[in-house]
PDB file of N, CA and C in Angstrom:
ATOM      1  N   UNK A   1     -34.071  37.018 -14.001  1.00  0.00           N
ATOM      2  CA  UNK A   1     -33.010  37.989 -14.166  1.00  0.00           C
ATOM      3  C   UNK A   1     -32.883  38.875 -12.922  1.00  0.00           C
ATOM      4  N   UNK A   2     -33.686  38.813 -12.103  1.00  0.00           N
ATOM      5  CA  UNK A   2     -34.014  39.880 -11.093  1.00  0.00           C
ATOM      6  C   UNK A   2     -32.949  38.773  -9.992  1.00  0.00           C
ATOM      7  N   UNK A   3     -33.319  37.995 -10.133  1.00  0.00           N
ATOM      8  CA  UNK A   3     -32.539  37.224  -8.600  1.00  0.00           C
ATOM      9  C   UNK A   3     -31.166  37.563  -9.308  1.00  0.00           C
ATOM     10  N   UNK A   4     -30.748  37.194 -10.474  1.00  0.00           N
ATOM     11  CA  UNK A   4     -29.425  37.243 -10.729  1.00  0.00           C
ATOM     12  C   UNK A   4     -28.962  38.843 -10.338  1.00  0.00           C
ATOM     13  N   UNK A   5     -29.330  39.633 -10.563  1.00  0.00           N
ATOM     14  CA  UNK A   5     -29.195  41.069 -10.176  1.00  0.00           C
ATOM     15  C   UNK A   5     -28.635  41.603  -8.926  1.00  0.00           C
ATOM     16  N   UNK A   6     -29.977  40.691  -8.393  1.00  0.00           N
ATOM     17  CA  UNK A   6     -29.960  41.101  -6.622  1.00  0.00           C
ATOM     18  C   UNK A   6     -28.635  40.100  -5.988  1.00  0.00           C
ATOM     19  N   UNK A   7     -28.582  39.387  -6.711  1.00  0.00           N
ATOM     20  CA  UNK A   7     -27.312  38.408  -6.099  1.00  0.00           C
ATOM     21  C   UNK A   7     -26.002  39.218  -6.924  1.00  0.00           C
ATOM     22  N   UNK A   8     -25.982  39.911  -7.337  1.00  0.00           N
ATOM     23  CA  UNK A   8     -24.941  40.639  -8.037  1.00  0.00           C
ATOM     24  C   UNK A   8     -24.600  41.751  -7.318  1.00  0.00           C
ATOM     25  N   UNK A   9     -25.764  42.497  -6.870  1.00  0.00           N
ATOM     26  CA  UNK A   9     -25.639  43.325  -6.088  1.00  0.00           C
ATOM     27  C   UNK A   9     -25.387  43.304  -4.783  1.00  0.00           C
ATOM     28  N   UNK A  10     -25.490  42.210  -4.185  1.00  0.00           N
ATOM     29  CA  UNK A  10     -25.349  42.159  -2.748  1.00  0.00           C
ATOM     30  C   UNK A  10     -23.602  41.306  -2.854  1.00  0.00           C
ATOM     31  N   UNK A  11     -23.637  40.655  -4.225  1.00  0.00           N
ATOM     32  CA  UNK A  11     -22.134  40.522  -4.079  1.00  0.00           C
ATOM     33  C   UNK A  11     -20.854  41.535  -4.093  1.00  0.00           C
ATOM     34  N   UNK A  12     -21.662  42.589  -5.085  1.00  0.00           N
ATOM     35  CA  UNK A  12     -20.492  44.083  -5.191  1.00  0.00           C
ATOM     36  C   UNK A  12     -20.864  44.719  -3.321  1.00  0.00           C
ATOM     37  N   UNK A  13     -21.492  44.444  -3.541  1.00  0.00           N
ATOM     38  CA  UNK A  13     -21.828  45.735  -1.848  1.00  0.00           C
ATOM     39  C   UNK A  13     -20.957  44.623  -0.867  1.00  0.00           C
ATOM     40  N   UNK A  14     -20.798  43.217  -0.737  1.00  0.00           N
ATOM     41  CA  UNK A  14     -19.854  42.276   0.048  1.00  0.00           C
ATOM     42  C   UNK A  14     -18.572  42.712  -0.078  1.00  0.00           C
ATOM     43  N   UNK A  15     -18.427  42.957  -1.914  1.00  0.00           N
ATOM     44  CA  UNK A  15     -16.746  42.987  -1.989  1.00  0.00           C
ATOM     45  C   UNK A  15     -16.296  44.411  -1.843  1.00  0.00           C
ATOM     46  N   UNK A  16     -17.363  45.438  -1.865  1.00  0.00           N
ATOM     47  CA  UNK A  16     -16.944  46.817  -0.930  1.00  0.00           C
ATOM     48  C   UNK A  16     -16.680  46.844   0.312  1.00  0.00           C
ATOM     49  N   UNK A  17     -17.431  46.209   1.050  1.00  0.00           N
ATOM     50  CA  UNK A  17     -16.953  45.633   2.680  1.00  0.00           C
ATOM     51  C   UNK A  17     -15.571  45.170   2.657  1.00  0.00           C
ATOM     52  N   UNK A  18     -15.705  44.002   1.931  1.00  0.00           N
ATOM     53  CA  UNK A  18     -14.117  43.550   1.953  1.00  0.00           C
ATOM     54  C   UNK A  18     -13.398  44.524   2.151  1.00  0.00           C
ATOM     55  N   UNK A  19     -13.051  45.356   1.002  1.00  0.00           N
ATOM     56  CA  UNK A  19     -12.610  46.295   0.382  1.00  0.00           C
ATOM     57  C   UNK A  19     -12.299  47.168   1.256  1.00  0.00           C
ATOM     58  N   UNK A  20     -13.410  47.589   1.886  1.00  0.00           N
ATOM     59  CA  UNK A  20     -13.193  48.708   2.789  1.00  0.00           C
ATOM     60  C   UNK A  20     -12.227  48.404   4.573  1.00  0.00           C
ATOM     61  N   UNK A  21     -12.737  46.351   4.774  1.00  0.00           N
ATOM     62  CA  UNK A  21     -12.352  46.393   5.939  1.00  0.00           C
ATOM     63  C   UNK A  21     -10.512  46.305   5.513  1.00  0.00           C
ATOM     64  N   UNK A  22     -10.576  45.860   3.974  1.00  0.00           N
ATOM     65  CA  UNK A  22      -8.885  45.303   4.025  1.00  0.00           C
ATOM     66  C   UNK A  22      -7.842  46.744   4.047  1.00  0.00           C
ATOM     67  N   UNK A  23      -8.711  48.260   3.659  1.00  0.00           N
ATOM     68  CA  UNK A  23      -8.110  49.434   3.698  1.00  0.00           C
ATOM     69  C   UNK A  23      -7.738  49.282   5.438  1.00  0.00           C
ATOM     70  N   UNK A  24      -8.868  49.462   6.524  1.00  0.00           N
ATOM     71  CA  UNK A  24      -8.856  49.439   7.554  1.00  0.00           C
ATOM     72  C   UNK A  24      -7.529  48.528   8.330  1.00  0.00           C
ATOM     73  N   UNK A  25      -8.134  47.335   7.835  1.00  0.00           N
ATOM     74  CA  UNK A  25      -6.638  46.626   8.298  1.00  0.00           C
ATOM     75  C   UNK A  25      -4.815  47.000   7.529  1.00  0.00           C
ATOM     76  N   UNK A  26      -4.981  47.612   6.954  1.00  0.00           N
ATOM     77  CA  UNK A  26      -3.668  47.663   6.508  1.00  0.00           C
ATOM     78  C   UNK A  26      -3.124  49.463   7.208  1.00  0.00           C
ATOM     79  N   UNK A  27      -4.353  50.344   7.326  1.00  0.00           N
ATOM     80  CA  UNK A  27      -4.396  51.535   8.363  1.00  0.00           C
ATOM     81  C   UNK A  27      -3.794  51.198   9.520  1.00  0.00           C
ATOM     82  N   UNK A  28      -4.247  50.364  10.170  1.00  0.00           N
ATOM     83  CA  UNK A  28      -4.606  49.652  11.524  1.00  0.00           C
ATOM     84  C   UNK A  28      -2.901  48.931  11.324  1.00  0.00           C
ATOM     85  N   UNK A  29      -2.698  48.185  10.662  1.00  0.00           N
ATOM     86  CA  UNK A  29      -0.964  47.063  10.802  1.00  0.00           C
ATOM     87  C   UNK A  29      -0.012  48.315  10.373  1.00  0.00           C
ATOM     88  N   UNK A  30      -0.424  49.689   9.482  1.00  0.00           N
ATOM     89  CA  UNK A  30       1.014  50.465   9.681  1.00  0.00           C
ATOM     90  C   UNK A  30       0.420  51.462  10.805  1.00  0.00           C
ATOM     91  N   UNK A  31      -0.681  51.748  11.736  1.00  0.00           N
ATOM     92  CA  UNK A  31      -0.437  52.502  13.145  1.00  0.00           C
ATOM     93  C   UNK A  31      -0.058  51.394  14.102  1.00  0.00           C
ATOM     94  N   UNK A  32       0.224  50.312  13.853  1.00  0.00           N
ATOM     95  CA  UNK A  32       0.851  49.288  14.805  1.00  0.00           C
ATOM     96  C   UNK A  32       2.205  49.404  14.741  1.00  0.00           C
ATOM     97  N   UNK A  33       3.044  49.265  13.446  1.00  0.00           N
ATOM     98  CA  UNK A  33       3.904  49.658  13.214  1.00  0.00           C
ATOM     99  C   UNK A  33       4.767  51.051  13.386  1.00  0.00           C
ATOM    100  N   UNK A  34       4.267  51.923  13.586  1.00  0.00           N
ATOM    101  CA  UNK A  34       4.458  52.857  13.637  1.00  0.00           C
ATOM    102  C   UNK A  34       5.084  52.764  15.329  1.00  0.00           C
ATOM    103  N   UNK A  35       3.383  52.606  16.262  1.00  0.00           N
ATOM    104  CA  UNK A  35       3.617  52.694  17.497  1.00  0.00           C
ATOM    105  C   UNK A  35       4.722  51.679  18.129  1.00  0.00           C
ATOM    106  N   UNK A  36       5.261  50.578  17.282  1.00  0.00           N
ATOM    107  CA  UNK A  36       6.003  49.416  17.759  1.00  0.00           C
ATOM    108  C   UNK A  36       7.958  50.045  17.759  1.00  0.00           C
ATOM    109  N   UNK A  37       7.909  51.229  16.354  1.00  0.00           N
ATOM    110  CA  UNK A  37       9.484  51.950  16.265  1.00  0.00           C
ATOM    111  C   UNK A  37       8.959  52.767  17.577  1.00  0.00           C
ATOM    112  N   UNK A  38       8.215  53.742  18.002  1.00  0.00           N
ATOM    113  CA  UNK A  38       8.506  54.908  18.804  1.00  0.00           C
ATOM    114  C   UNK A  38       8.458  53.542  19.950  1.00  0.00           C
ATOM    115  N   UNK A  39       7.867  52.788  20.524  1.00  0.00           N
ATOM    116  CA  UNK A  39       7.976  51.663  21.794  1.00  0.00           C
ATOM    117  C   UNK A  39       9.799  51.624  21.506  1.00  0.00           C
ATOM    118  N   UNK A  40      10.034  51.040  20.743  1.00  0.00           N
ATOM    119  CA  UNK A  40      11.357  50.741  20.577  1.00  0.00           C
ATOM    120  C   UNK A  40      12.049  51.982  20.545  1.00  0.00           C
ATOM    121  N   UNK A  41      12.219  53.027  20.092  1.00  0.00           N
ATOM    122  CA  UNK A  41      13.062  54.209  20.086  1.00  0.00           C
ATOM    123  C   UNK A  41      13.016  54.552  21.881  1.00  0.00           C
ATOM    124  N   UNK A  42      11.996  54.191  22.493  1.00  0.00           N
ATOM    125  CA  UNK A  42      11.287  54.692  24.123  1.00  0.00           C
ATOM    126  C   UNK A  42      12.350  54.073  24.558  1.00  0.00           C
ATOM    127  N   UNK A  43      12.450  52.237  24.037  1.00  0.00           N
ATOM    128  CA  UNK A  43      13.087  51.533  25.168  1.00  0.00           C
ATOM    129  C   UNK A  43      14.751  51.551  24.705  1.00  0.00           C
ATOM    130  N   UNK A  44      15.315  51.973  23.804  1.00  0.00           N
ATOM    131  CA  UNK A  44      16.288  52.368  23.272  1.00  0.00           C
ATOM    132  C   UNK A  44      16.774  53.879  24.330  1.00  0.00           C
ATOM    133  N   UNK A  45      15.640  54.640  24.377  1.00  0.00           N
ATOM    134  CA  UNK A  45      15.971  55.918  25.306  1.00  0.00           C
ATOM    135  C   UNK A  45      16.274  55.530  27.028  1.00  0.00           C
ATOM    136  N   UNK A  46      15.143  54.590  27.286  1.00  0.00           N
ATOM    137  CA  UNK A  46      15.574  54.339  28.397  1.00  0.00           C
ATOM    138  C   UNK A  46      16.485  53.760  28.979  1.00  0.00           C
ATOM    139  N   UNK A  47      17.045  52.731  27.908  1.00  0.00           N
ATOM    140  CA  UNK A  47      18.513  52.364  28.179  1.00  0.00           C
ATOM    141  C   UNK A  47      19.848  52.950  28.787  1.00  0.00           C
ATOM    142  N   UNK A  48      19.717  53.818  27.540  1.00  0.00           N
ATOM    143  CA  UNK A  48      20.524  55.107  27.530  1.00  0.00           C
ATOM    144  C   UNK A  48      20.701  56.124  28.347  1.00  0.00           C
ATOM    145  N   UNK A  49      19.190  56.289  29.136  1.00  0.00           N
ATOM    146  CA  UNK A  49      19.453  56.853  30.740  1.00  0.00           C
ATOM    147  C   UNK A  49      19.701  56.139  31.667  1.00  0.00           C
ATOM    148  N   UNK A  50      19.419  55.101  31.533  1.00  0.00           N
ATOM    149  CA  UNK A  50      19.851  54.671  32.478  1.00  0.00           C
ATOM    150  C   UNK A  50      21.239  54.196  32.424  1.00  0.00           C
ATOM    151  N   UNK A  51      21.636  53.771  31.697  1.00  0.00           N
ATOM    152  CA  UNK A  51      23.095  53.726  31.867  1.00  0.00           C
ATOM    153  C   UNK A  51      24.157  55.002  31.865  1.00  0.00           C
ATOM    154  N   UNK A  52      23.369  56.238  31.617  1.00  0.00           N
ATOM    155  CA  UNK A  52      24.056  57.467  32.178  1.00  0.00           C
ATOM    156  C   UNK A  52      23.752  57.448  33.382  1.00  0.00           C
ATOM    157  N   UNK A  53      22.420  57.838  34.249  1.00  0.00           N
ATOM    158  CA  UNK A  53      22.569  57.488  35.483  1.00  0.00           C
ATOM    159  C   UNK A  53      23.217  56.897  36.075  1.00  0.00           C
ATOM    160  N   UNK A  54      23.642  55.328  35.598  1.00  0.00           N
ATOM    161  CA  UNK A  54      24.944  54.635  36.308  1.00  0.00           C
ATOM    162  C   UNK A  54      26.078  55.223  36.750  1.00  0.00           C
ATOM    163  N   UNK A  55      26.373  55.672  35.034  1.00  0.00           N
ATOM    164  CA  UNK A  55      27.860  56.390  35.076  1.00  0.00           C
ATOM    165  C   UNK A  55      27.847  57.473  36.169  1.00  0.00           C
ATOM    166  N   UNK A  56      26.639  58.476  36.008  1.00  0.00           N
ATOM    167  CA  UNK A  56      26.491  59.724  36.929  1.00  0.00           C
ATOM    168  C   UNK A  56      26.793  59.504  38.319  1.00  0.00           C
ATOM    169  N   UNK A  57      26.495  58.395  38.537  1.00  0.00           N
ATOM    170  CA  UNK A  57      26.121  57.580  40.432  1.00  0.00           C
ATOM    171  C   UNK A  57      27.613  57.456  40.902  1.00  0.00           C
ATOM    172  N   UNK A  58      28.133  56.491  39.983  1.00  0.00           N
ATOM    173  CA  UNK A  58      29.532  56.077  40.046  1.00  0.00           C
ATOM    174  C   UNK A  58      30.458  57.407  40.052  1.00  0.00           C
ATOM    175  N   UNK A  59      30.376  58.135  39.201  1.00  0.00           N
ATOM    176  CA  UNK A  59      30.928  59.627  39.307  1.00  0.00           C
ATOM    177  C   UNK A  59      31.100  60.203  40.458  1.00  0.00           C
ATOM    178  N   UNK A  60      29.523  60.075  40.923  1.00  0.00           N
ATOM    179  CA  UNK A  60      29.368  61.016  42.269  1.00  0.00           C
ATOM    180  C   UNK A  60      29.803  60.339  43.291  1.00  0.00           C
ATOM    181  N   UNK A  61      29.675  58.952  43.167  1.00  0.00           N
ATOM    182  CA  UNK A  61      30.376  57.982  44.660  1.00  0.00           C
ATOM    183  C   UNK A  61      32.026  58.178  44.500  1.00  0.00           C
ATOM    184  N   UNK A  62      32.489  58.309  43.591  1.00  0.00           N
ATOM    185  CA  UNK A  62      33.645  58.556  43.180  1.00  0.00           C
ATOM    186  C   UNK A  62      34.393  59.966  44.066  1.00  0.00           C
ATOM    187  N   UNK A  63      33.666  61.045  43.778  1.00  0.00           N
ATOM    188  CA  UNK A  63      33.513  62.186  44.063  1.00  0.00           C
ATOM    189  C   UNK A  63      33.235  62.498  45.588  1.00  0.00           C
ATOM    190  N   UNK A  64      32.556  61.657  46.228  1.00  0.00           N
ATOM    191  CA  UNK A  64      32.223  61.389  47.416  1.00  0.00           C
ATOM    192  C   UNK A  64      33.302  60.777  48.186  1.00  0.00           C
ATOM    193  N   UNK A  65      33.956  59.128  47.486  1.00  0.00           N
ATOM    194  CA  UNK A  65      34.296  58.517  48.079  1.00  0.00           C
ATOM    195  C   UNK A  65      35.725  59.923  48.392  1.00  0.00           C
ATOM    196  N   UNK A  66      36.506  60.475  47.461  1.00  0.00           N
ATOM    197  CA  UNK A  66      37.790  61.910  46.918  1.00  0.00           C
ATOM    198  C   UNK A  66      37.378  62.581  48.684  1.00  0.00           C
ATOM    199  N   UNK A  67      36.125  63.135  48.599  1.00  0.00           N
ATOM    200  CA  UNK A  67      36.023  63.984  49.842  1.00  0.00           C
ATOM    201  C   UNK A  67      36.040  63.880  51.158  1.00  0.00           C
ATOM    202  N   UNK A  68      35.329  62.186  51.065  1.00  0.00           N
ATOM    203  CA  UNK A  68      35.604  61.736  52.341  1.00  0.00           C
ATOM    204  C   UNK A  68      37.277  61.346  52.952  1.00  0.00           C
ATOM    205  N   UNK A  69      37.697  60.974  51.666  1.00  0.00           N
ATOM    206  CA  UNK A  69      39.499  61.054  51.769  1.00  0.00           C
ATOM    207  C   UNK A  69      39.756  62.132  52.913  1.00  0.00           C
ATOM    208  N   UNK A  70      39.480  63.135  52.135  1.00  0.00           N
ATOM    209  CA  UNK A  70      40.401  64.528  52.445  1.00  0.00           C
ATOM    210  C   UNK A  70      39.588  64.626  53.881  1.00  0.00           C
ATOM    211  N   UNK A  71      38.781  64.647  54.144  1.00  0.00           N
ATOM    212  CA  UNK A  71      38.148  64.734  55.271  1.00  0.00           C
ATOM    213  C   UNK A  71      38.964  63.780  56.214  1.00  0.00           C
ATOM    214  N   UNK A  72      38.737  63.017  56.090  1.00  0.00           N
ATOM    215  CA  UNK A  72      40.121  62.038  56.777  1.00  0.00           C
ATOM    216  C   UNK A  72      41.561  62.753  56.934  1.00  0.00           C
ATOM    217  N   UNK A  73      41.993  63.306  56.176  1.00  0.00           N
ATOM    218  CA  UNK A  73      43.489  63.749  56.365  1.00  0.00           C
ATOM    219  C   UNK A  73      43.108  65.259  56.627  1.00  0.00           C
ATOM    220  N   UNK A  74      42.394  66.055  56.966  1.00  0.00           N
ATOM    221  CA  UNK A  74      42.192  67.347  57.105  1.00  0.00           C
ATOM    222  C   UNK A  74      41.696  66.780  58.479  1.00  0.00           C
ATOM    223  N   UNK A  75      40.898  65.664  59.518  1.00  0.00           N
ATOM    224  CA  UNK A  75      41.156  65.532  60.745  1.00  0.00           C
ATOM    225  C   UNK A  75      42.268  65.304  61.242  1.00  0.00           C
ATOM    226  N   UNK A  76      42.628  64.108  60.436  1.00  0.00           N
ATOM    227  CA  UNK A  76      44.084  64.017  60.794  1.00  0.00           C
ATOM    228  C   UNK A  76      45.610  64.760  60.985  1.00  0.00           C
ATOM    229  N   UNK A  77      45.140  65.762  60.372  1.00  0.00           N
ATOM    230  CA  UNK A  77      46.141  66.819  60.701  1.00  0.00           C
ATOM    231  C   UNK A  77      46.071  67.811  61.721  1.00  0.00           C
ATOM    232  N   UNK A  78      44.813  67.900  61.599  1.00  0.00           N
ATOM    233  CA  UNK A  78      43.817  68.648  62.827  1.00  0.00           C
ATOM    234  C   UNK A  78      44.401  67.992  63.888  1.00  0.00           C
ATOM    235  N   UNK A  79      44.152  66.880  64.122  1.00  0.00           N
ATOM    236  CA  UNK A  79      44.329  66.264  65.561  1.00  0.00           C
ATOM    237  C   UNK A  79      46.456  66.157  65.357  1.00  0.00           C
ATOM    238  N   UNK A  80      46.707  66.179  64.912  1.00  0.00           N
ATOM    239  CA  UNK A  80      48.722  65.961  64.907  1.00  0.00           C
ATOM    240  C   UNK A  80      48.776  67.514  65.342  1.00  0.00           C
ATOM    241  N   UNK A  81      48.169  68.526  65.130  1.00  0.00           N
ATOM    242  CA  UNK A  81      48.383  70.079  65.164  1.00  0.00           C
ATOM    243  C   UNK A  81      47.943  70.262  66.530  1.00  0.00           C
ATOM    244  N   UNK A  82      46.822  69.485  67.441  1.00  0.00           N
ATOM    245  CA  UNK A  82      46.096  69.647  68.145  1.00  0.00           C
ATOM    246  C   UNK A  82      47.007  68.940  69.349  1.00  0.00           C
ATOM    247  N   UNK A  83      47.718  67.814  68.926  1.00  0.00           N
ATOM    248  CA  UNK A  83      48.549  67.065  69.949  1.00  0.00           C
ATOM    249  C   UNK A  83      49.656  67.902  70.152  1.00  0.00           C
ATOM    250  N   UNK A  84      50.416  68.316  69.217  1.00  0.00           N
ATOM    251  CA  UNK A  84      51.234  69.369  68.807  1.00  0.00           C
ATOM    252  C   UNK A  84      51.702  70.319  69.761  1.00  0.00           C
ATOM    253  N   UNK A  85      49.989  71.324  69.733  1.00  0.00           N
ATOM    254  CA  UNK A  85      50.062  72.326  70.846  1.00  0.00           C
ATOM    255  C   UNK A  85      49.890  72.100  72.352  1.00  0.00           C
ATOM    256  N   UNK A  86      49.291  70.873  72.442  1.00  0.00           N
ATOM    257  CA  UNK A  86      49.178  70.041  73.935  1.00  0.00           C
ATOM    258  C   UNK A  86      50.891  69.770  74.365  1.00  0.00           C
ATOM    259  N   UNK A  87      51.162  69.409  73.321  1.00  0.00           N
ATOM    260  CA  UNK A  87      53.347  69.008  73.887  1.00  0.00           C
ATOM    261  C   UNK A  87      53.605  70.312  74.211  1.00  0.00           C
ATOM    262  N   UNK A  88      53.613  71.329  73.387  1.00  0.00           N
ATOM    263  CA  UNK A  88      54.252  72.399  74.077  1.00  0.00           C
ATOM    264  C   UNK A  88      53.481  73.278  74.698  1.00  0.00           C
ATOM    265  N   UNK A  89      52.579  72.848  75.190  1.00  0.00           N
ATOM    266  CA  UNK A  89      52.126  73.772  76.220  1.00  0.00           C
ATOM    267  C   UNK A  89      52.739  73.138  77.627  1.00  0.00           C
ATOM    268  N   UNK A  90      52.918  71.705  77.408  1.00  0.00           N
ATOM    269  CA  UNK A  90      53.355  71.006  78.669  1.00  0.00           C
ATOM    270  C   UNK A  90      55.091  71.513  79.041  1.00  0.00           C
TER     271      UNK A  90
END
C-alpha cells in the first residue's frame, strides 16, 4: 500500500507541475500577445510618420521650389530696372 501511495503522490506533485507550468505558459502566450498589438500599433505609428514626413518634405520642396520662383523674377526685374537706368544715363 505504501508504494501505491508514494506513486500517488509523486503523481499529484507531477500534475501540480503540469499545472503550474500550463498557468505559466498561457501567462507567457497572452504577454506575447500583448507585446505583438503594441509591435503592431509601433509599426502602424511608424507608417503614419512617415508618410507625414513625406507629405511635410513635398510641402516644403513645394514651398521652396514658390521662393526660388520669385527669386528669379525679383532678379529679373532687378536687372530690367538696372539696364533701365544704364539707357538713360547714356
Amino acid at each position: 500500500m505504501t508504494y501505491d501511495m508514494e506513486e500517488e503522490d509523486f503523481i499529484r506533485l507531477k500534475d501540480a507541475e503540469i499545472a503550474a507550468l500550463r498557468e505559466e505558459l498561457a501567462s507567457k502566450n497572452a504577454t506575447i500577445d500583448r507585446l505583438e498589438d503594441e509591435v503592431a500599433k509601433l509599426y502602424r505609428a511608424a507608417q503614419t510618420a512617415t508618410r507625414e514626413h513625406l507629405q511635410m518634405r513635398q510641402r516644403l520642396q513645394a514651398l521652396a521650389d514658390e521662393a526660388d520662383k520669385e527669386i528669379a523674377l525679383a532678379k529679373a526685374a532687378n536687372e530690367a530696372r538696372r539696364a533701365e537706368a544704364e539707357a538713360l544715363e547714356l
